[in-house]
N, C-alpha and C. Protein backbone atom coordinates (compact mmCIF):
# COMPACT_ATOMS: atom_id res chain seq x y z
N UNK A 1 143.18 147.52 198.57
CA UNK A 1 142.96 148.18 197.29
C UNK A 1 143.77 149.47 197.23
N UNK A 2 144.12 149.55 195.75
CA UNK A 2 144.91 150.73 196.06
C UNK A 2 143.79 151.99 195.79
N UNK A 3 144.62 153.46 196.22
CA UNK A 3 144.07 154.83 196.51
C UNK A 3 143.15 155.01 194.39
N UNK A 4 143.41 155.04 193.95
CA UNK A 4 143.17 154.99 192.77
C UNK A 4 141.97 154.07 192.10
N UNK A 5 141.94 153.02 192.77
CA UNK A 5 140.55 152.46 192.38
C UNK A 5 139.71 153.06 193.54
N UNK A 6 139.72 153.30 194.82
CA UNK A 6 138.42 154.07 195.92
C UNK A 6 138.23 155.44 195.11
N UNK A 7 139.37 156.46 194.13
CA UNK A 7 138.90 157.56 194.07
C UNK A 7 138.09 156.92 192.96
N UNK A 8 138.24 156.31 191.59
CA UNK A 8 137.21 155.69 190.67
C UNK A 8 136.02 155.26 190.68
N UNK A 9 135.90 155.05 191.96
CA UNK A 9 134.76 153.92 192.76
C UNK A 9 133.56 155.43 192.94
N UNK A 10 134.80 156.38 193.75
CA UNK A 10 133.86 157.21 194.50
C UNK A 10 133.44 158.41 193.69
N UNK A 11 134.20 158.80 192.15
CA UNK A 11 133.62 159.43 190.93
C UNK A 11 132.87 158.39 190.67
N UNK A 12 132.79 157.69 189.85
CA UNK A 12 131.27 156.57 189.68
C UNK A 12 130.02 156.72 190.55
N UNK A 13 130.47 156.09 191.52
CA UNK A 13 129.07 156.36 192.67
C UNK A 13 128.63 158.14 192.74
N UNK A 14 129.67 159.03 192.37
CA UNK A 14 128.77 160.46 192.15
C UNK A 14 127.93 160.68 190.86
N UNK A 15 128.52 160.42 189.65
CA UNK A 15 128.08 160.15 188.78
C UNK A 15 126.94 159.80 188.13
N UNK A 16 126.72 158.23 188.93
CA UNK A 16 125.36 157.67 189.12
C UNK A 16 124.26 158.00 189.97
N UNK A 17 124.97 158.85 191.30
CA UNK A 17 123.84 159.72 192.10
C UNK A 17 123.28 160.98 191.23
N UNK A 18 124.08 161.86 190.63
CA UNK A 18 123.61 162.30 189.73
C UNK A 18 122.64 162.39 188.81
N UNK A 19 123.24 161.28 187.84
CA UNK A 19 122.34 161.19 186.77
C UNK A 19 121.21 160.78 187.55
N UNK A 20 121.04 159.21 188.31
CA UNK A 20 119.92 159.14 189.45
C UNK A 20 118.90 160.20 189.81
N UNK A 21 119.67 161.22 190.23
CA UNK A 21 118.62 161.99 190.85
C UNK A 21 117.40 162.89 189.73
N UNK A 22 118.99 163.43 189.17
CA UNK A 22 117.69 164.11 187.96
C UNK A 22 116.92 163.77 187.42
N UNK A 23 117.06 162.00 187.10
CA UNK A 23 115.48 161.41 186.49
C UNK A 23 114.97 161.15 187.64
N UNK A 24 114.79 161.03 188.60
CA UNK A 24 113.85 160.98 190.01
C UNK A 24 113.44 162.48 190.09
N UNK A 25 114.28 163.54 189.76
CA UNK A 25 113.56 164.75 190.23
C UNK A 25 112.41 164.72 188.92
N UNK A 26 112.87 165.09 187.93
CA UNK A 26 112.65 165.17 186.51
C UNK A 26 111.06 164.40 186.50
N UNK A 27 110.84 162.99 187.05
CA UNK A 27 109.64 162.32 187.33
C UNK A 27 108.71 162.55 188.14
N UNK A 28 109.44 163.03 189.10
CA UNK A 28 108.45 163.39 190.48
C UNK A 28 107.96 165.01 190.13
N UNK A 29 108.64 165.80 189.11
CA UNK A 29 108.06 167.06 188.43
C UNK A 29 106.62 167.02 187.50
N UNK A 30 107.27 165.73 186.97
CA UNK A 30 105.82 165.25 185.84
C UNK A 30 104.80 165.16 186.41
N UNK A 31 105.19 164.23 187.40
CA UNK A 31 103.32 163.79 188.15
C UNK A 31 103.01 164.97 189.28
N UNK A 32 103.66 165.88 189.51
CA UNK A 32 103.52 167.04 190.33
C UNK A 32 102.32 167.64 189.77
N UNK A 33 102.80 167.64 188.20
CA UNK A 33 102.17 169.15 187.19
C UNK A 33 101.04 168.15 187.11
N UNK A 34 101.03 166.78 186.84
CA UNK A 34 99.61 166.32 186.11
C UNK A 34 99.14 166.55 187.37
N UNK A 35 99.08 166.35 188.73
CA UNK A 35 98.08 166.67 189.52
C UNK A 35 98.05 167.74 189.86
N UNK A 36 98.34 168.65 189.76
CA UNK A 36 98.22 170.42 190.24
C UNK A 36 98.69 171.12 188.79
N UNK A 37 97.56 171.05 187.70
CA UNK A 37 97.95 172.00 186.15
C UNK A 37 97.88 173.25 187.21
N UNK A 38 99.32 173.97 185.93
CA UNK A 38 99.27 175.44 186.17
C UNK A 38 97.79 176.18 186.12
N UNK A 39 97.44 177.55 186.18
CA UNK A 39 96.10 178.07 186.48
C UNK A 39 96.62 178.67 185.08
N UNK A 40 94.94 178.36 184.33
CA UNK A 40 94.78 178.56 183.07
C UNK A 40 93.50 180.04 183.10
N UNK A 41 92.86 180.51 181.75
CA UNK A 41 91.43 181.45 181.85
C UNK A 41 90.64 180.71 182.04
N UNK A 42 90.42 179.31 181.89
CA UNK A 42 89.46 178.73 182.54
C UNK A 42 89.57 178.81 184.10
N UNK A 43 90.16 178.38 184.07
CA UNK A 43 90.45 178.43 186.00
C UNK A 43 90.18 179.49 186.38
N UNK A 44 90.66 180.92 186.28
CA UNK A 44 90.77 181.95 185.91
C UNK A 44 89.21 182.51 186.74
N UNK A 45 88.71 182.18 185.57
CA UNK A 45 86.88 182.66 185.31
C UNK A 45 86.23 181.89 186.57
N UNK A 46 86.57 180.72 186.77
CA UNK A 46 85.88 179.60 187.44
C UNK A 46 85.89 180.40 189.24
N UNK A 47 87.45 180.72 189.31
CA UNK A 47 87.20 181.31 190.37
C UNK A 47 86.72 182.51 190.59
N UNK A 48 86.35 183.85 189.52
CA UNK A 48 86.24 185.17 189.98
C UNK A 48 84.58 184.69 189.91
N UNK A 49 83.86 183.83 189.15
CA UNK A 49 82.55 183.33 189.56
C UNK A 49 82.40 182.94 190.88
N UNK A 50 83.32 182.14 191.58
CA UNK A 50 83.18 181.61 192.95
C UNK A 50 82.97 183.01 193.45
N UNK A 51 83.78 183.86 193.36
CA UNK A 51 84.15 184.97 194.67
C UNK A 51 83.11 186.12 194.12
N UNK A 52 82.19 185.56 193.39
CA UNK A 52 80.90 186.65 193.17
C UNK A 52 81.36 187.93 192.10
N UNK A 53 82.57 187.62 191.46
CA UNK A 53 82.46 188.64 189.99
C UNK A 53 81.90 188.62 188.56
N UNK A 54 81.46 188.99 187.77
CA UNK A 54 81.26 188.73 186.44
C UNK A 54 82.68 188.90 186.17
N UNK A 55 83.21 187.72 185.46
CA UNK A 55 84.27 187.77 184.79
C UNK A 55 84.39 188.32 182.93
N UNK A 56 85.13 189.49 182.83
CA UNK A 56 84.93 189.98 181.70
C UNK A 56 86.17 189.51 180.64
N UNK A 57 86.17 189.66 179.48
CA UNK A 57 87.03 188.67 178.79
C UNK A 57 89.11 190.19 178.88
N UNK A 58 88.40 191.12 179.11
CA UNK A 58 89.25 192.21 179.64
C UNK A 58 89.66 191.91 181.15
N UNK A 59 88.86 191.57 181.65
CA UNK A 59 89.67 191.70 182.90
C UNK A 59 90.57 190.39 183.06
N UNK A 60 90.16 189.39 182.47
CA UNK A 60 90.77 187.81 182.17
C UNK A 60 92.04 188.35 181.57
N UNK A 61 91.97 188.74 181.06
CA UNK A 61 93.56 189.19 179.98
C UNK A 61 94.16 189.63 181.03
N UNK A 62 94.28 190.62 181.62
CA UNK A 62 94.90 191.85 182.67
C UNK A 62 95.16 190.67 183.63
N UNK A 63 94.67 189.70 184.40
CA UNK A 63 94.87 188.36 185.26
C UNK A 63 95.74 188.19 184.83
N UNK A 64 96.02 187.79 183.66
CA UNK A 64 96.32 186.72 183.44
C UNK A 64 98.08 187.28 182.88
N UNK A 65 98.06 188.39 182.23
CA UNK A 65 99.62 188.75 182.11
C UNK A 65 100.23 189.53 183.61
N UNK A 66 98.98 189.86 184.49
CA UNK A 66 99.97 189.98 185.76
C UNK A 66 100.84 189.11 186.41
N UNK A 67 99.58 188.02 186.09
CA UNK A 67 100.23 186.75 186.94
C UNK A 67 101.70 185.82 186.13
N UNK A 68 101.21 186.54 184.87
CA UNK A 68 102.96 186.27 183.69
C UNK A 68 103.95 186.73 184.22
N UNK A 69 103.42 187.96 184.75
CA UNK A 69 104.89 188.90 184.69
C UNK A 69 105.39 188.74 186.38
N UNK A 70 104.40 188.51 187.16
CA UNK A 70 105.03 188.00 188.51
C UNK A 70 105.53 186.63 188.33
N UNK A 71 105.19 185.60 187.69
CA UNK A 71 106.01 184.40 187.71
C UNK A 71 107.00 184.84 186.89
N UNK A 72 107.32 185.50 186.43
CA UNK A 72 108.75 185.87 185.25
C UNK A 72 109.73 187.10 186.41
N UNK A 73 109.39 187.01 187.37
CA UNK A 73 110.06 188.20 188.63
C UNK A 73 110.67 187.23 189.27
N UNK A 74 110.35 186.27 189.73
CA UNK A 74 110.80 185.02 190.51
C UNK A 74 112.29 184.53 189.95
């Protein structure tokens, strides 16, 4: 075979690993999130009850844009 169809061959086969992967990543992201949802004020509340706080609808707010503004630092 000549040099010109292996380089064609071997853009193609990148190509298709490519696109490949990103819908494999892209899928394996989906069912990530459905089994581990991000932490919501429900969640929120659920745990400062576990750890023995009254959860106040003020202190829920203040949670909850800290934890905004540290995932927006990342």
């Amino acid at each position: 075979m000549s040099t010109t169809i292996w380089v064609l061959i071997v853009i193609l086969a990148l190509i298709l690993g490519f696109v490949g992967g990103f819908f494999a990543a892209r899928k394996y992201m989906e069912n990530y999130l459905k089994k581990n949802p991000p932490i919501n004020e429900s969640m929120l509340k659920v745990m400062m009850l576990q750890m023995g706080q009254k959860p106040s609808e003020k202190k829920l707010h203040q949670m909850m844009t800290a934890m905004k503004a540290q995932g927006k630092k990342k």
